[in-house]
Protein backbone atom coordinates (compact mmCIF):
# COMPACT_ATOMS: atom_id res chain seq x y z
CA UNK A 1 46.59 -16.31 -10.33
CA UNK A 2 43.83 -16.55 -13.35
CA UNK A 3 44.13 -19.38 -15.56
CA UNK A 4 42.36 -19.63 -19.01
CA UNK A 5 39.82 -21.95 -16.74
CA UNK A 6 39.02 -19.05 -14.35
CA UNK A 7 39.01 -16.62 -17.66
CA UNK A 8 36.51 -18.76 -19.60
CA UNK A 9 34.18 -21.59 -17.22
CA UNK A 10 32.97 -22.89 -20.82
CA UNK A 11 36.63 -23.86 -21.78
CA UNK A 12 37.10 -25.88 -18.49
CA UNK A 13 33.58 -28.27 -19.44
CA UNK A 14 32.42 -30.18 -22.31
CA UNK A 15 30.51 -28.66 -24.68
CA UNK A 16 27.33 -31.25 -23.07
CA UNK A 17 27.53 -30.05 -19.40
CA UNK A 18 27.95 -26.39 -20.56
CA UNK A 19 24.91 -26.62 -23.10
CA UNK A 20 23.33 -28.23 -20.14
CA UNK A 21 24.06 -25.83 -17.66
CA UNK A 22 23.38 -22.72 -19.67
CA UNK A 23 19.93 -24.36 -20.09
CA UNK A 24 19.30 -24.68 -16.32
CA UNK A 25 20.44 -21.01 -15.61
CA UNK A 26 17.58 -20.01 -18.09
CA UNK A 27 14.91 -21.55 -16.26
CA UNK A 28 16.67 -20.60 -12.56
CA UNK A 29 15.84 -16.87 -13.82
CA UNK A 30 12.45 -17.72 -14.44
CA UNK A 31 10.69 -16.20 -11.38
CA UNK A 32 7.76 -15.80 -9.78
CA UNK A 33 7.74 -12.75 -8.50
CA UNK A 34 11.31 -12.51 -7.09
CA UNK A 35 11.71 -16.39 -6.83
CA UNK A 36 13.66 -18.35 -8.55
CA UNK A 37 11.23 -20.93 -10.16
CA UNK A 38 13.51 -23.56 -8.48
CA UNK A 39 13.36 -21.89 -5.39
CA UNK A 40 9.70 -21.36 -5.49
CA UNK A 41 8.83 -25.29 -6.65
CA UNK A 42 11.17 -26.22 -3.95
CA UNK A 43 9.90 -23.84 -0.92
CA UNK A 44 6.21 -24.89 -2.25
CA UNK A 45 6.87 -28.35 -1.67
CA UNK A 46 8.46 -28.14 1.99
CA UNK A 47 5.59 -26.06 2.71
CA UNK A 48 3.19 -28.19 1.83
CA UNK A 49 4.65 -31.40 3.37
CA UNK A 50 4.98 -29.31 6.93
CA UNK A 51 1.68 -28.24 6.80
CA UNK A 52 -0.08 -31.86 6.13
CA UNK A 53 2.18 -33.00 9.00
CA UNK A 54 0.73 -29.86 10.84
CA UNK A 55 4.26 -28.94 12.03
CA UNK A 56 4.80 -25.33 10.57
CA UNK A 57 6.72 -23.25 12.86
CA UNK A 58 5.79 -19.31 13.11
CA UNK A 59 9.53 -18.73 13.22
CA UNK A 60 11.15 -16.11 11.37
CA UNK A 61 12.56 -18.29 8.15
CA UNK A 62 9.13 -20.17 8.46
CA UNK A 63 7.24 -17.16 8.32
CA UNK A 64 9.41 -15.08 5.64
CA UNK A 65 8.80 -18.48 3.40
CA UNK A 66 5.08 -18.87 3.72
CA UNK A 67 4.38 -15.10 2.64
CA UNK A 68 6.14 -15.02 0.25
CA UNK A 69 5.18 -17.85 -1.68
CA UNK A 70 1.33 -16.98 -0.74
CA UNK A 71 1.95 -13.31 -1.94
CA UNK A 72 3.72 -13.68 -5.27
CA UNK A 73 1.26 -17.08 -5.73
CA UNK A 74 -1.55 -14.49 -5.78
CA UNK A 75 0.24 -11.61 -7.89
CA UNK A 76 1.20 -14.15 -10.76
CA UNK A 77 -2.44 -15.86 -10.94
CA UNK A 78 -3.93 -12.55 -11.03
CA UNK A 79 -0.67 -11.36 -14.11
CA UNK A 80 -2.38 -14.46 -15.97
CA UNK A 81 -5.97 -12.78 -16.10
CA UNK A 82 -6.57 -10.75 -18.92
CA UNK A 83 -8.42 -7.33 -19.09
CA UNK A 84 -8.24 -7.23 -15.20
CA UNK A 85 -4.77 -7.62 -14.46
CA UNK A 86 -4.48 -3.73 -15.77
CA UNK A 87 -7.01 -2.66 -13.24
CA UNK A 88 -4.84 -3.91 -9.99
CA UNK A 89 -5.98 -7.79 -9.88
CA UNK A 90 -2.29 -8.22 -8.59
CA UNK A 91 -3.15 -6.22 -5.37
CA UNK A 92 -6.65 -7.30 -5.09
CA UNK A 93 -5.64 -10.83 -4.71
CA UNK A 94 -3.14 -10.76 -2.68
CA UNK A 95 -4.95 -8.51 -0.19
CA UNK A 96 -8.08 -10.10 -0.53
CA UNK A 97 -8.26 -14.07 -1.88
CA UNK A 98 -6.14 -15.47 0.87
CA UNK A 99 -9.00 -13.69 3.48
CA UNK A 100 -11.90 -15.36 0.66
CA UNK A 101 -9.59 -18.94 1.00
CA UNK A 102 -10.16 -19.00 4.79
CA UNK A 103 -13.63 -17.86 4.84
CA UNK A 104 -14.50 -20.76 2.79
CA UNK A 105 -12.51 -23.40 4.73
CA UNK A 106 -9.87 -23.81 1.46
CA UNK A 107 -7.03 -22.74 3.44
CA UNK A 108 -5.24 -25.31 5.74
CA UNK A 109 -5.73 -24.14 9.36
CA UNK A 110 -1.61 -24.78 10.29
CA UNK A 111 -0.98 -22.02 7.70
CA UNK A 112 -4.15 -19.20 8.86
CA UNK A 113 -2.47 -20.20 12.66
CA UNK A 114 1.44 -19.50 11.86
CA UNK A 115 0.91 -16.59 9.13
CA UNK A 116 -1.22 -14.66 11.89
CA UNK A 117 0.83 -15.44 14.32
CA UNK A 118 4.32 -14.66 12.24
CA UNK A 119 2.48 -11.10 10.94
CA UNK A 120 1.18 -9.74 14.78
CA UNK A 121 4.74 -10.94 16.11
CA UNK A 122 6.52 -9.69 14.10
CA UNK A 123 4.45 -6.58 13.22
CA UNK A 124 6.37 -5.60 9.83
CA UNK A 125 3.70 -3.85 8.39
CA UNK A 126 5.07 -0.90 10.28
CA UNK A 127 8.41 -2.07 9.03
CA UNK A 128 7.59 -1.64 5.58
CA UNK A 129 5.81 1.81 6.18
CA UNK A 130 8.56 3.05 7.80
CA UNK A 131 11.37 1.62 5.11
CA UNK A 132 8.90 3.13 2.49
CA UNK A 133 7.95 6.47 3.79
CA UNK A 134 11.83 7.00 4.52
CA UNK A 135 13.09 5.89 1.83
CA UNK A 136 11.42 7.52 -0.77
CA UNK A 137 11.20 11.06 1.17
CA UNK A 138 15.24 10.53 1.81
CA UNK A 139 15.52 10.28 -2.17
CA UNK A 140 13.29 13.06 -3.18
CA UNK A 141 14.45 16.29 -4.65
CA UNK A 142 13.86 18.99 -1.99
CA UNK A 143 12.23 20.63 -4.38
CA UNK A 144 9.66 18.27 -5.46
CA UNK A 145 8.64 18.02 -1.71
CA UNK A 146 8.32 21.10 -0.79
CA UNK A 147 5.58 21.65 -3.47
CA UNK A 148 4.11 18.68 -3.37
CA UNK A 149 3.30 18.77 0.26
CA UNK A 150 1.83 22.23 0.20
CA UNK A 151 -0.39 21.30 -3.13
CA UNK A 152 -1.56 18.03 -2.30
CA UNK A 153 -4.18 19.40 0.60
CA UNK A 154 -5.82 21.28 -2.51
CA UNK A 155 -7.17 17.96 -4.58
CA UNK A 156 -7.29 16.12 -0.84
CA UNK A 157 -9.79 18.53 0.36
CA UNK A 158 -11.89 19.10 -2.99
CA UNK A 159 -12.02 15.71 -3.21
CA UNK A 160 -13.22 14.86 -0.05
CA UNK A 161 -16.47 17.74 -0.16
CA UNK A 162 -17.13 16.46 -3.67
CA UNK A 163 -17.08 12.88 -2.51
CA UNK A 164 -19.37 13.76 0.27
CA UNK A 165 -22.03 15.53 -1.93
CA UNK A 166 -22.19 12.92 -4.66
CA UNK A 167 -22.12 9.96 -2.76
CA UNK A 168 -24.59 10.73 -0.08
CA UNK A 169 -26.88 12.03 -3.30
CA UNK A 170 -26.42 8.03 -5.01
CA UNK A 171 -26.76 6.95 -1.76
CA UNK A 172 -30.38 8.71 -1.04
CA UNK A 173 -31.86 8.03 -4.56
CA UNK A 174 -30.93 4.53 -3.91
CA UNK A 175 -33.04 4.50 -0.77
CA UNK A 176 -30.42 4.43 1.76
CA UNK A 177 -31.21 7.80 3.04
CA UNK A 178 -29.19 10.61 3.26
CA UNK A 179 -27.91 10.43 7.07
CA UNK A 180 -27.07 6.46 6.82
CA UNK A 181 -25.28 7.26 3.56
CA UNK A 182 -23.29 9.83 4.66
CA UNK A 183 -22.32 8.08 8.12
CA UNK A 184 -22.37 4.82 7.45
CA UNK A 185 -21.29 4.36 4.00
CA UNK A 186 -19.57 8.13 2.55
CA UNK A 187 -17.48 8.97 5.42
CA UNK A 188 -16.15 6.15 6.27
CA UNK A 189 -14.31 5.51 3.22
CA UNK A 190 -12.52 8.45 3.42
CA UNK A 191 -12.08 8.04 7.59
CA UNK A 192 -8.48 6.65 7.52
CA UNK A 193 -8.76 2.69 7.99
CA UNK A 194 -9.99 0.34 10.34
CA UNK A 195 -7.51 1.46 13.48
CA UNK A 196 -7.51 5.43 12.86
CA UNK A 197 -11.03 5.78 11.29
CA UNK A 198 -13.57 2.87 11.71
CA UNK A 199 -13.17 1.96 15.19
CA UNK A 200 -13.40 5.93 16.42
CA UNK A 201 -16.00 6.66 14.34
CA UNK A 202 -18.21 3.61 15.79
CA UNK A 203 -17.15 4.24 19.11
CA UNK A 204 -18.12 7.95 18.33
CA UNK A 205 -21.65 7.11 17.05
CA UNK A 206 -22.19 4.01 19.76
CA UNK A 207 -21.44 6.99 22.65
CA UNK A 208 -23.73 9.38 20.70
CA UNK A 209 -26.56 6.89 20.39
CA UNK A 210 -26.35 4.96 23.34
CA UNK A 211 -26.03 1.74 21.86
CA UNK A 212 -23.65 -0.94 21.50
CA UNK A 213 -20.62 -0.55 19.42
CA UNK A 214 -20.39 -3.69 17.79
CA UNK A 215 -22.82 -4.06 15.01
CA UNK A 216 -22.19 -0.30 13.89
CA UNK A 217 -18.52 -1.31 13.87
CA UNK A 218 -19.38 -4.03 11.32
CA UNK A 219 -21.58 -1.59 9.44
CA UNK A 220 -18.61 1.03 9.11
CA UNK A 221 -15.96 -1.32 8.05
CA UNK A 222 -17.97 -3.44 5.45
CA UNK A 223 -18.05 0.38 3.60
CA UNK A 224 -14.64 0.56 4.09
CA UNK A 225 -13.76 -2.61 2.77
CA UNK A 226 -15.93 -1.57 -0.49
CA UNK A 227 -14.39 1.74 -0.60
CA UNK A 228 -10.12 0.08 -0.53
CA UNK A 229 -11.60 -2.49 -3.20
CA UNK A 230 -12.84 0.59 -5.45
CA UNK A 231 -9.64 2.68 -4.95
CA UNK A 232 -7.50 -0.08 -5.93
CA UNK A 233 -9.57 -1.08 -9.12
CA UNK A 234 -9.51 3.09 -9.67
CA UNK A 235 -5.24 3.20 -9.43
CA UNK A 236 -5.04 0.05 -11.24
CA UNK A 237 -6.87 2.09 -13.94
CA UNK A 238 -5.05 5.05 -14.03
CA UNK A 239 -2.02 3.71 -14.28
CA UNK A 240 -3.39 1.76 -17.33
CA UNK A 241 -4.38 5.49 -18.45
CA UNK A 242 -0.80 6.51 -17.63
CA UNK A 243 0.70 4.23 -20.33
CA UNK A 244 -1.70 5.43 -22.97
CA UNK A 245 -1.24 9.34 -22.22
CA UNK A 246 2.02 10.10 -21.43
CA UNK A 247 1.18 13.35 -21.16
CA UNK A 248 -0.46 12.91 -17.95
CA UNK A 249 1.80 11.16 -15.81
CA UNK A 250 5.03 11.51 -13.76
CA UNK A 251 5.35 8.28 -13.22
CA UNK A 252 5.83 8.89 -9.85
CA UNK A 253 6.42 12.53 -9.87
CA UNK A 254 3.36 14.41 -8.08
CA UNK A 255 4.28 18.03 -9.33
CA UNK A 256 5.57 19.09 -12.51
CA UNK A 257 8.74 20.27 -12.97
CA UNK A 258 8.74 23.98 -14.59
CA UNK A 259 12.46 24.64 -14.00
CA UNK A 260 14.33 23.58 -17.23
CA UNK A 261 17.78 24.33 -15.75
CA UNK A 262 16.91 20.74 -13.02
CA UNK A 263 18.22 18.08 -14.66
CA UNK A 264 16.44 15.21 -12.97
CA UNK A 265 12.48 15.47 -12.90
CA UNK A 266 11.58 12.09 -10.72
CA UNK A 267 9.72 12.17 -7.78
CA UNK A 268 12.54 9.77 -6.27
CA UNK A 269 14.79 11.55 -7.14
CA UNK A 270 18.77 9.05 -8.25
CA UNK A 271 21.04 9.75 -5.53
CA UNK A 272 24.61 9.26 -6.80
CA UNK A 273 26.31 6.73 -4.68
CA UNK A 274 28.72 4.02 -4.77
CA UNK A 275 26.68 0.31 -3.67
CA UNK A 276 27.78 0.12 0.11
CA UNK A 277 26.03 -2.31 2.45
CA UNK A 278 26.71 0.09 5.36
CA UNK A 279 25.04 2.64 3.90
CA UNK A 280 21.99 0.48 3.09
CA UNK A 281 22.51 -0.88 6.92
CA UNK A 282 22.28 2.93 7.84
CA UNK A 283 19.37 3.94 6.07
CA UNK A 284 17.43 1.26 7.91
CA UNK A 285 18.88 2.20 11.23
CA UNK A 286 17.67 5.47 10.62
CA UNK A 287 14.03 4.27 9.33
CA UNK A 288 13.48 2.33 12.43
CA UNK A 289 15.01 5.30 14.60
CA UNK A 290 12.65 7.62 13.32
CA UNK A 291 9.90 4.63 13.45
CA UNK A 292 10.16 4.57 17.46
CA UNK A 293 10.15 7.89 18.03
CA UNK A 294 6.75 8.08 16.53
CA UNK A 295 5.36 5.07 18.64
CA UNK A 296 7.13 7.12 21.81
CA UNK A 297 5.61 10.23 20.71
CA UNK A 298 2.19 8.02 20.50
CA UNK A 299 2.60 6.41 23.95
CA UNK A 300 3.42 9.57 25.19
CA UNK A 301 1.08 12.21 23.80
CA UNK A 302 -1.09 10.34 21.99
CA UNK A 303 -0.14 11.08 18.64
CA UNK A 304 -0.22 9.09 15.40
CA UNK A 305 3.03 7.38 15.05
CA UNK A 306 3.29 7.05 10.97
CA UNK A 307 2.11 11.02 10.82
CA UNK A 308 4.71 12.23 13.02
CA UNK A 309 7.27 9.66 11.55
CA UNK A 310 6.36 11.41 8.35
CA UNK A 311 7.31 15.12 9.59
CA UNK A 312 10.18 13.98 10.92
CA UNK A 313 11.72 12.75 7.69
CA UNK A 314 10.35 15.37 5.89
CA UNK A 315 12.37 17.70 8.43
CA UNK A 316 15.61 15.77 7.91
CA UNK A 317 15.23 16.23 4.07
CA UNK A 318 14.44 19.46 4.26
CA UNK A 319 17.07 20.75 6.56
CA UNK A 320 19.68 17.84 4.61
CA UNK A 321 20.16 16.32 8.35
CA UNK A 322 21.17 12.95 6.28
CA UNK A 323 24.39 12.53 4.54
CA UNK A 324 23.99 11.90 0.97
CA UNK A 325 25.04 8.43 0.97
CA UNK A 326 22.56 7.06 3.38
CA UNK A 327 20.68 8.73 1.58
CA UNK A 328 21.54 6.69 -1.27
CA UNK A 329 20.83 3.86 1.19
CA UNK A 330 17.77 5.13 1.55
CA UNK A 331 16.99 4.82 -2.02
CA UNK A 332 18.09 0.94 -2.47
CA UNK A 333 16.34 0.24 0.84
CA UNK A 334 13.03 1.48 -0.97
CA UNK A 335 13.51 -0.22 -4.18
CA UNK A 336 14.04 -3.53 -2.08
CA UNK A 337 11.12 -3.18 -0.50
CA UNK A 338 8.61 -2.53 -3.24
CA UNK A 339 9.82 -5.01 -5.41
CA UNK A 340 10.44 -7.92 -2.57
CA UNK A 341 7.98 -7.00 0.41
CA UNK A 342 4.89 -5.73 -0.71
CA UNK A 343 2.94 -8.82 -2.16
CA UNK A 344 3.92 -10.87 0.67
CA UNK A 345 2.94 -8.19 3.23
CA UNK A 346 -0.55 -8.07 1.80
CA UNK A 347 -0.49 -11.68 1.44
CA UNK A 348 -0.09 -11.70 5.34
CA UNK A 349 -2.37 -8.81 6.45
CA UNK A 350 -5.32 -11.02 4.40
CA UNK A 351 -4.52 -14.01 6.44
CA UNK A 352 -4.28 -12.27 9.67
CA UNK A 353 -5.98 -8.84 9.46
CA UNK A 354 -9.29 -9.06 6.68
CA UNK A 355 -12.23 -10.35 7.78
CA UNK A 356 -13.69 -11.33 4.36
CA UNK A 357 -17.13 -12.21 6.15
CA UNK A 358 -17.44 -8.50 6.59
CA UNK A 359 -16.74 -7.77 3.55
CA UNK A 360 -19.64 -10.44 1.88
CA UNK A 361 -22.41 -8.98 4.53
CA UNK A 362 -21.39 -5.44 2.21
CA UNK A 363 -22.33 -6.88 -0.99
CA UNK A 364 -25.29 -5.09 -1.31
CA UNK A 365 -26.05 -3.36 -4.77
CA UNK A 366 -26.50 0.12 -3.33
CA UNK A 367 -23.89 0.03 -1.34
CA UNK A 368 -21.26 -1.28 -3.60
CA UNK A 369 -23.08 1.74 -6.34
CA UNK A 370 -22.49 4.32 -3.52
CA UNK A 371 -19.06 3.38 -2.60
CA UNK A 372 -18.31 3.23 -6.09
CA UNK A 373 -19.53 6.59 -7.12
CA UNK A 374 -17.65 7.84 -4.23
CA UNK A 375 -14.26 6.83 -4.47
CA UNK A 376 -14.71 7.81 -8.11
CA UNK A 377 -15.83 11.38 -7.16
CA UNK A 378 -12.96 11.26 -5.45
CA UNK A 379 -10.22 9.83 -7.99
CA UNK A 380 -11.67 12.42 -10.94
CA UNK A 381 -12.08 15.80 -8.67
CA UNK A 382 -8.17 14.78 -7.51
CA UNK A 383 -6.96 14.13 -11.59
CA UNK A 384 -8.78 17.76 -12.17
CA UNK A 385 -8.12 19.81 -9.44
CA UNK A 386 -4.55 18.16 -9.91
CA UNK A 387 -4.37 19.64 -13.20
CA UNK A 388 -5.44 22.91 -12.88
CA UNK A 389 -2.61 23.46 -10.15
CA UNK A 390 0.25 22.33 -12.21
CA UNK A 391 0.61 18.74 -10.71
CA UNK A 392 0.30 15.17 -12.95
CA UNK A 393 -3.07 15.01 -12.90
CA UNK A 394 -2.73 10.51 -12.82
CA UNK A 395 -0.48 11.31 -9.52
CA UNK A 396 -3.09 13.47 -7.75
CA UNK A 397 -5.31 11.68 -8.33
CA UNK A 398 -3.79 8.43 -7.13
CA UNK A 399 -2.83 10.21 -3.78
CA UNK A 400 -6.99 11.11 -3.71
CA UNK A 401 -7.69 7.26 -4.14
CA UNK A 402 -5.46 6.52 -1.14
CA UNK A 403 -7.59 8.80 1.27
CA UNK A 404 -10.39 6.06 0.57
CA UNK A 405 -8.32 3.19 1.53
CA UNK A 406 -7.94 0.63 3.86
CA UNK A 407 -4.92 2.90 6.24
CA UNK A 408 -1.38 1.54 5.53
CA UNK A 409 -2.63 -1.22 4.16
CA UNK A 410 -4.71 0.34 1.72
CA UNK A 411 -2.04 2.94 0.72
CA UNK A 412 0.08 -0.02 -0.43
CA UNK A 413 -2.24 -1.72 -1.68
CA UNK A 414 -3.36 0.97 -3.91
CA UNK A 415 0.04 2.44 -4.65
CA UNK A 416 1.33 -1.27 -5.78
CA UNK A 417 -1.69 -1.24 -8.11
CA UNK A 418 -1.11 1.77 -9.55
CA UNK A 419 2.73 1.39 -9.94
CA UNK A 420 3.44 4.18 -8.16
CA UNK A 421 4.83 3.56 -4.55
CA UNK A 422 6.78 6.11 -4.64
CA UNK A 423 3.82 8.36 -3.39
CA UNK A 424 3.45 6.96 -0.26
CA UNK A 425 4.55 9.46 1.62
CA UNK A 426 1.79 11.96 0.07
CA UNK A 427 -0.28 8.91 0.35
CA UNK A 428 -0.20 8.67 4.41
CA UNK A 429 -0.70 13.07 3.96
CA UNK A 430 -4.22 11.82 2.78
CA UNK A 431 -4.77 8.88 4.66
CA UNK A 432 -3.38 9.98 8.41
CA UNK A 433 -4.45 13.85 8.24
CA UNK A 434 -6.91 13.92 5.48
CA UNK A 435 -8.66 10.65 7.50
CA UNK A 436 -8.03 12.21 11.18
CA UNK A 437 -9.67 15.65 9.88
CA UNK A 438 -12.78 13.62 8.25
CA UNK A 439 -13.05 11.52 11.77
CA UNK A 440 -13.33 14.64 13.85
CA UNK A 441 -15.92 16.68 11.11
CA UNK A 442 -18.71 13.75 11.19
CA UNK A 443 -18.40 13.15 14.66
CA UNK A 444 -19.23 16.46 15.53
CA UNK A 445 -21.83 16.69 13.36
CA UNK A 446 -23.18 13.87 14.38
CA UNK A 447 -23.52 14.98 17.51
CA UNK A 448 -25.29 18.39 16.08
CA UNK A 449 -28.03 16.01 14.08
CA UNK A 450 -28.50 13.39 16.25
């Protein structure tokens, strides 16, 4: 039964406690990031007590705890910093000062020892892909991805010659020559990552030469490492470039919407549901479904996992396999894991994944010109070629910036910088195939010049 208490809390407290209390819910919805400030001052504390007693589990709650404070700690210093905090600070320092803290002994070792061992058990990177790739495919207009997968190749591939001309040309003048450029510096920036592009391609050129792998491995990643810092700083930027010309942005939306009679013109596109946990349950069933058939389909053939993941979905959209209210789901499964997931996942891939000694031995001022004038070859052919086809030229030529980064990591990385994580599934189109196709070319040729 409802009582004039249950109708109205104020009426049932003095007018102190509820001035009080009203005061304390304002500063609980302070956040950092998606913390509660009380939350976050609290879990910062515990933290830091467990880790001076050197006693921090790698556990699950452990884990979940120490990311996320790390990641959104990084975001909200960077959010503080003017001029570059419109450029992607946010993602540079989450992905990148946490590996800079540890390579300069400033990191306690009980956190480096149960964040790496909490991100390679646990392994949800691939959990976020997955979540992301499905759920924003699953809440796409058919439409919309139907053109947008057969355009994107277009900018992709212009991008990637007109990358390859320019930057080997810096890269020559600058006296790096033309063959070291190109290898060493040009291609693999636009190779796919460390796992899919920098390790084959070293492996490739260590066969080829008949020398050891390991110091052309470190030679190939320090370029990509410059590369996924320059295509971050580039998406940060064209988002900024989004706000100021409307005109040339989807905000989200990769192709432009010529039929007037559509009523809804987002990339992601609403999906009219009623909130159901089950159906949010089910859309992450499904992600993780079509997650292991890709690793299957990689233990079995040999293929890339997140590339035939990708087709998969694609297919179910396509052929409207899922119901529309998982598909809904789908849709609040995505938004939760942009908004909750991504700064502590790069928080965690710095800790356990970036080798920030790799990247210093890069800091060379031709290579960080050439890797520049690269990525930005690439980022400007994709906003023009973009154009001329009918797409948002700031969206094409975000998806371009992502076939210079860092693999999965990169693509969120760059996509969280540019505010625009909805293209991640074009995003692995240019990372996966475009890097896989790049991999293949320069080997070969390789071969041909050595």
């Amino acid at each position: 039964m409802e009582t004039s208490e249950t109708r109205n809390p104020h009426a049932a407290a003095p007018s102190g406690v509820t001035a009080w209390r009203d005061r304390w819910w304002v500063i609980f919805d302070v956040r950092i990031g998606v913390l509660p400030l009380p939350v976050y001052i609290v879990l910062l504390l515990v933290l830091a007590a467990m880790a001076a007693g050197g006693k921090l589990d790698a556990d699950l709650p452990t884990g979940i705890a120490l990311v996320a404070v790390g990641g959104f700690t990084c975001a909200e210093l960077a959010r503080r910093i003017p001029w570059i905090r419109h450029i992607g600070a946010t993602s540079i320092f989450a992905a990148f000062l946490p590996s800079a803290l540890i390579y300069y002994h400033l990191m306690p070792v009980s956190v480096v020892k149960s964040v790496t061992s909490f991100t390679k058990s646990t392994n949800f990177l691939y959990l976020f892909i997955a979540a992301i790739i499905v759920g924003s495919v699953l809440s796409m207009d058919r439409q919309t991805l139907i053109k947008g997968f057969i355009k994107i190749f277009v900018p992709v591939c212009a991008g990637s010659l007109a990358a390859a001309l320019v930057g080997t040309g810096v890269g020559a003048l600058l006296g790096l020559g033309a063959k070291h450029t190109l290898f060493f510096v040009v291609v693999p920036i636009m190779a796919g990552g460390v796992g899919e592009g920098a390790l084959p391609l070293s492996m490739g050129y260590a066969q080829t030469l008949g020398v050891d792998q390991g110091p052309l491995f470190a030679q190939v990643l320090s370029a990509v490492m410059l590369g996924n810092i320059a295509a971050i700083c580039c998406a940060g930027f064209l988002n900024y470039v989004g706000t100021k010309k409307p005109a040339w942005t989807g905000n989200g939306q990769l192709t432009r919407n010529t039929d007037s009679s559509q009523a809804d013109t987002s990339a992601v596109a609403p999906v009219a549901f009623e909130f159901d946990v089950s159906s949010v349950a089910a859309a992450g069933a499904t992600a993780i479904a079509l997650y292991l058939v890709g690793q299957l389909s990689h233990q079995w053939f040999g293929w890339p996992a997140p590339v035939v993941m990708l087709l998969l979905v694609v297919a179910a959209q396509l052929l409207q396999a899922v119901s529309p209210r998982v598909r809904g789901g789908a849709r609040f499964m995505y938004s939760f894991f942009s908004t909750a997931v991504t700064y502590p996942l790069m928080f965690a891939i710095s800790v356990a994944m970036t080798p920030w000694g790799e990247i210093v031995t890069a800091f060379h001022w031709a290579n960080i010109v050439t890797a520049v004038v690269t990525v930005l070859t690439l980022v400007v052919t994709g906003f023009g070629v973009g154009r001329l086809m009918g797409m948002h030229p700031v969206e094409a030529a975000m998806v371009n910036a992502t076939h210079s980064g860092l693999g999965g990591t990169g693509d969120v990385a760059i996509l969280t910088a540019g505010n625009r994580m909805e293209l991640m599934p074009f995003a692995q189109i240019a990372t996966r195939i475009g890097g896989a196709i790049t991999v293949m070319a320069a080997l070969a040729v390789f071969a041909y010049m050595r």
